[in-house]
Protein backbone atom coordinates (compact mmCIF):
# COMPACT_ATOMS: atom_id res chain seq x y z
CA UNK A 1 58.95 -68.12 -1.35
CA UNK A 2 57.26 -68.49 -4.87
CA UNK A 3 56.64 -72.20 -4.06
CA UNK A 4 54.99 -71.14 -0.67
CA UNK A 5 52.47 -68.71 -2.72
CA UNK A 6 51.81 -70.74 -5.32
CA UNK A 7 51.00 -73.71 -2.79
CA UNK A 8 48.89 -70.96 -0.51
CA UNK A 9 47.50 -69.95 -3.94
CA UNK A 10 46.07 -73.07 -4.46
CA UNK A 11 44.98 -74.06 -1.01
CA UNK A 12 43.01 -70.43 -1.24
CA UNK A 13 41.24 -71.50 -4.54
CA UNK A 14 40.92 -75.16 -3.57
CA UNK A 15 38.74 -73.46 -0.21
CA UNK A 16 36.43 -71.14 -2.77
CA UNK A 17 35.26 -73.82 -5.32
CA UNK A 18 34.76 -76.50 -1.97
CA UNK A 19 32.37 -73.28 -0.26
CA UNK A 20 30.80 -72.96 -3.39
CA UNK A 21 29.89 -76.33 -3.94
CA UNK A 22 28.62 -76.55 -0.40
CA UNK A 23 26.21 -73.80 -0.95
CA UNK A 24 25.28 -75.10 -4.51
CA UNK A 25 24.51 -78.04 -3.64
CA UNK A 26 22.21 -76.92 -0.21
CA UNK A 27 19.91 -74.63 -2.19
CA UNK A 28 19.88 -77.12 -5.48
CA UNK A 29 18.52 -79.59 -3.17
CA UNK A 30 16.39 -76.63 -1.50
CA UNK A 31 14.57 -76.23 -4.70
CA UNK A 32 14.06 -79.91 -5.24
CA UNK A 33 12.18 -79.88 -1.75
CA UNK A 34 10.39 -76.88 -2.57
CA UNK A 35 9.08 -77.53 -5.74
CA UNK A 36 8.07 -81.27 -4.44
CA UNK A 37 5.96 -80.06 -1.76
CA UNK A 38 4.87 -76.97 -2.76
CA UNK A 39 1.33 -78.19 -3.77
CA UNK A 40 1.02 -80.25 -0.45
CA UNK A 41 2.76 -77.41 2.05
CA UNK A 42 3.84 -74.28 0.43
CA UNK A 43 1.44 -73.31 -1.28
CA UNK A 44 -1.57 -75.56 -0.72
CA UNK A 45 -3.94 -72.96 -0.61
CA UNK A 46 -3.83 -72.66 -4.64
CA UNK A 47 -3.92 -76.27 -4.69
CA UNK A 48 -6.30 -77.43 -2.08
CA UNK A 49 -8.80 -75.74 -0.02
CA UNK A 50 -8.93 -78.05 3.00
CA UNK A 51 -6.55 -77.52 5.31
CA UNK A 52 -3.45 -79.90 6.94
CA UNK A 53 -4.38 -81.06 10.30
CA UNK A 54 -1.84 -79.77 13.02
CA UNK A 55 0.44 -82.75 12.96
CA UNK A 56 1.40 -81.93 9.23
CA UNK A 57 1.77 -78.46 9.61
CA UNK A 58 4.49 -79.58 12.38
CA UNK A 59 5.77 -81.80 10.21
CA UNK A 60 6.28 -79.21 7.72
CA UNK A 61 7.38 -76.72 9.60
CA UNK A 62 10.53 -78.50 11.37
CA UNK A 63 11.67 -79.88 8.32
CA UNK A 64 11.64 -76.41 6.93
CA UNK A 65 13.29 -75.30 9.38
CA UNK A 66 16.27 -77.60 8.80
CA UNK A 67 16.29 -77.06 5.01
CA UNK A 68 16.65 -73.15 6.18
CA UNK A 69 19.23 -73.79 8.82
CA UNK A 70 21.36 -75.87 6.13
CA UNK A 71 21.44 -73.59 3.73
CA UNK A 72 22.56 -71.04 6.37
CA UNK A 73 25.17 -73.00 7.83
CA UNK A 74 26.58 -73.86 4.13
CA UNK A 75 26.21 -70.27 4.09
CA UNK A 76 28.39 -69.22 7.41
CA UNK A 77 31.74 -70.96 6.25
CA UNK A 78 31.40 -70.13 2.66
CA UNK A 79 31.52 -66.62 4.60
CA UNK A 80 34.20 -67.88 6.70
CA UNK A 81 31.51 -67.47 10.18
CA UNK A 82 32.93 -70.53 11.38
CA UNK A 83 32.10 -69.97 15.05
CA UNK A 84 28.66 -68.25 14.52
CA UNK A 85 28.20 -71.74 12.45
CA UNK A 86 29.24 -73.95 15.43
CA UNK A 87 27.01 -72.07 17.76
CA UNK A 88 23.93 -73.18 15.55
CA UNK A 89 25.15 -76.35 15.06
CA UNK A 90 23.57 -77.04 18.29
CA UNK A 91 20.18 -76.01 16.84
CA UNK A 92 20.80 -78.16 14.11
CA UNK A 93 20.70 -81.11 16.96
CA UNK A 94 17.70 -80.29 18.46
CA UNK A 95 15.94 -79.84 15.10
CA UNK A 96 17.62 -83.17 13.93
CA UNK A 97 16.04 -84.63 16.54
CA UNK A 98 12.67 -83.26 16.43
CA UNK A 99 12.71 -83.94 12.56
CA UNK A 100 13.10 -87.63 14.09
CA UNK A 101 10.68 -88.26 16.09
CA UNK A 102 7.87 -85.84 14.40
CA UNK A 103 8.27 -87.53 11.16
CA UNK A 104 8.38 -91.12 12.31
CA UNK A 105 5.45 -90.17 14.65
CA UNK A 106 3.55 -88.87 11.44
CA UNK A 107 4.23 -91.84 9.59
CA UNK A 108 2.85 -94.22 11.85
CA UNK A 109 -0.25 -91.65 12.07
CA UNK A 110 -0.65 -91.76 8.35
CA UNK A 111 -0.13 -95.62 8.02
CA UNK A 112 -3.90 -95.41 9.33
CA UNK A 113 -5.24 -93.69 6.04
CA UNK A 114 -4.42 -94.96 2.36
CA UNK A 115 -1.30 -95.53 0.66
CA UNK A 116 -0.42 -92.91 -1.17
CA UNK A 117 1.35 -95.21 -3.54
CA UNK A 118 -1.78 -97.42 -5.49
CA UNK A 119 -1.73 -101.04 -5.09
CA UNK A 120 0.25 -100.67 -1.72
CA UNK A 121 -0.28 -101.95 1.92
CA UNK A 122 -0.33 -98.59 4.07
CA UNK A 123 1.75 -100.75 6.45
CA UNK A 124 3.95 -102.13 3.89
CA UNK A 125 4.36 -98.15 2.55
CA UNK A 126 5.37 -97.81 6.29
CA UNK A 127 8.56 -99.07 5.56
CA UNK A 128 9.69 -95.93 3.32
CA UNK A 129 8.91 -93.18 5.74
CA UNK A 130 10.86 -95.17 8.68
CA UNK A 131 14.10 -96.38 6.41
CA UNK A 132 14.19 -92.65 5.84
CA UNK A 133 14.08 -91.06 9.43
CA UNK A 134 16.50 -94.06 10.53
CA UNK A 135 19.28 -93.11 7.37
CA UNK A 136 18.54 -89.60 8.24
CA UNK A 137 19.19 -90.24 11.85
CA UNK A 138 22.37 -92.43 11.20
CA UNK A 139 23.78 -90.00 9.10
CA UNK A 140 23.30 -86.89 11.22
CA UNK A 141 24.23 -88.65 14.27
CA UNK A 142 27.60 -89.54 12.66
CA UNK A 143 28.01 -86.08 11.32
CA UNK A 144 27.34 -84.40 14.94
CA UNK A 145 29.88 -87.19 16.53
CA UNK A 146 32.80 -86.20 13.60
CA UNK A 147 32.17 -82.62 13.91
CA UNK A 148 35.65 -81.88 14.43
CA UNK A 149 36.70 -83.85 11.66
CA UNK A 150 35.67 -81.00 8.96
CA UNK A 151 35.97 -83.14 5.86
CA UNK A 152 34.31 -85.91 7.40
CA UNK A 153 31.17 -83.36 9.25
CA UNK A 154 30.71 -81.45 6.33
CA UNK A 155 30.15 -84.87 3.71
CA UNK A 156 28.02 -86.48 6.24
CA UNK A 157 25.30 -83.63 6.51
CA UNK A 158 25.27 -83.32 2.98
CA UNK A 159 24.33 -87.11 2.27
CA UNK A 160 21.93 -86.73 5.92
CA UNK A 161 20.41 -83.48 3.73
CA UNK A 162 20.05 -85.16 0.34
CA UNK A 163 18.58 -88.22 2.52
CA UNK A 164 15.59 -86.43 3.01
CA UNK A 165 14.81 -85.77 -1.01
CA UNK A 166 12.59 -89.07 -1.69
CA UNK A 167 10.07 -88.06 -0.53
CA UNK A 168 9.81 -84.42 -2.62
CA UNK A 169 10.54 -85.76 -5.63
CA UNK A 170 8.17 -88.39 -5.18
CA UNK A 171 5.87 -85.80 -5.54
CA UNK A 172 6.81 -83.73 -8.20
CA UNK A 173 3.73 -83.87 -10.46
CA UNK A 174 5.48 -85.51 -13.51
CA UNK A 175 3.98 -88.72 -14.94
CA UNK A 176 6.41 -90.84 -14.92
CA UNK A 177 7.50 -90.08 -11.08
CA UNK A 178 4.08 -90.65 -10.09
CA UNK A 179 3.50 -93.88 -11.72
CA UNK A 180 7.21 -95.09 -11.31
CA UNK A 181 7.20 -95.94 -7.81
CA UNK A 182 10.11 -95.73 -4.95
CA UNK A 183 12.96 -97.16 -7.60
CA UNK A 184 12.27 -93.90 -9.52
CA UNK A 185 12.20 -91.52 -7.05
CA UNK A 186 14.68 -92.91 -5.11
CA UNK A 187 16.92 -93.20 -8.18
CA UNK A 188 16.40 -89.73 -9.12
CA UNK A 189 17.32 -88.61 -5.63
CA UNK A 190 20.48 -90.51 -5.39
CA UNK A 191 21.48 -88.80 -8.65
CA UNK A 192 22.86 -86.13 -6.21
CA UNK A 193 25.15 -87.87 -4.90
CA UNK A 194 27.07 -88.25 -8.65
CA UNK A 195 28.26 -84.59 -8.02
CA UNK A 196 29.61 -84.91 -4.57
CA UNK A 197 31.65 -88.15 -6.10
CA UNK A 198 32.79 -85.79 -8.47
CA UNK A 199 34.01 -83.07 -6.90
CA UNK A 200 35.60 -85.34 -4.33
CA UNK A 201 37.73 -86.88 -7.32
């Protein structure tokens, strides 16, 4: 009987620091996006007087809305919600998808207008934009088909969520991000993927 508490003991604390590492880990990456595009979305009005065309606001909009549904899914288990979670899992699809096709659509707009890296084909910067939304879409698309495979689900949609953070920390208005080009931001984005190794091992 002790041996069967002290295992249940365990399983029970194992659970808690796994729900809040989840939930860590969605609004850590939550800031990240924020503070990236908070000069360009957010709160462009203290930045920059003109305003987005409709497209962007879209854009902006959806992926919001899936940085908002994350964090409230990571949210629902660490509550133990599970089946108000699986309900909005199927919102999580159709945003997935719209987050798909609106941002590869915007790139391709965009790829009209300048680089926004100096020095840069717009067509060549194409590339970035696309390699995201297809490892985004690989990655979700593998977490919706393993959904019932918890462990599995729950580690794809994290890397699918942290896929996304190029592009804001590209933007974060420090010099050396700005000049360094997508090895740096792309470096400094993968650095979130050191914790889940770590709490894995």
């Amino acid at each position: 009987m002790a041996v069967y508490s002290e295992v249940l003991g365990t399983q029970r604390r194992t659970k808690t620091r796994e729900r809040m590492f989840y939930s860590g880990m969605a609004i850590a990456i939550a800031i990240v996006i924020f503070v990236g595009f908070s000069r360009t979305f957010y709160l462009r009005p203290y930045f920059h007087p003109e305003r987005l065309i409709p497209l962007l606001i879209l854009h902006g909009i959806v992926f919001s809305s899936w940085v908002a549904l994350f964090i409230t899914q990571t949210s629902l288990v660490a509550t133990k919600r599970t089946r108000i979670h699986m309900k909005l899992g199927v919102a999580g699809g159709v945003i997935a998808a719209l987050m798909i096709l609106i941002g590869t659509f915007t790139a391709i707009v965009r790829a009209k207008g300048p680089s926004p890296l100096p020095d840069v084909n717009p067509l060549s910067f194409l590339t970035i934009p696309l390699g995201d939304m297809l490892v985004f879409g690989i990655l979700v698309g593998a977490a919706f088909y393993f959904r019932r495979k918890l462990d599995t689900h729950k580690r794809l949609m994290l890397l699918a969520f942290i896929a996304l953070l190029p592009a804001a920390v590209a933007r974060w208005p420090i010099s050396f991000i700005e000049t360094g080009g997508p090895l740096v931001f792309y470096g400094l984005a993968d650095l979130f993927i050191i914790p889940c190794l770590i709490f894995d091992m």
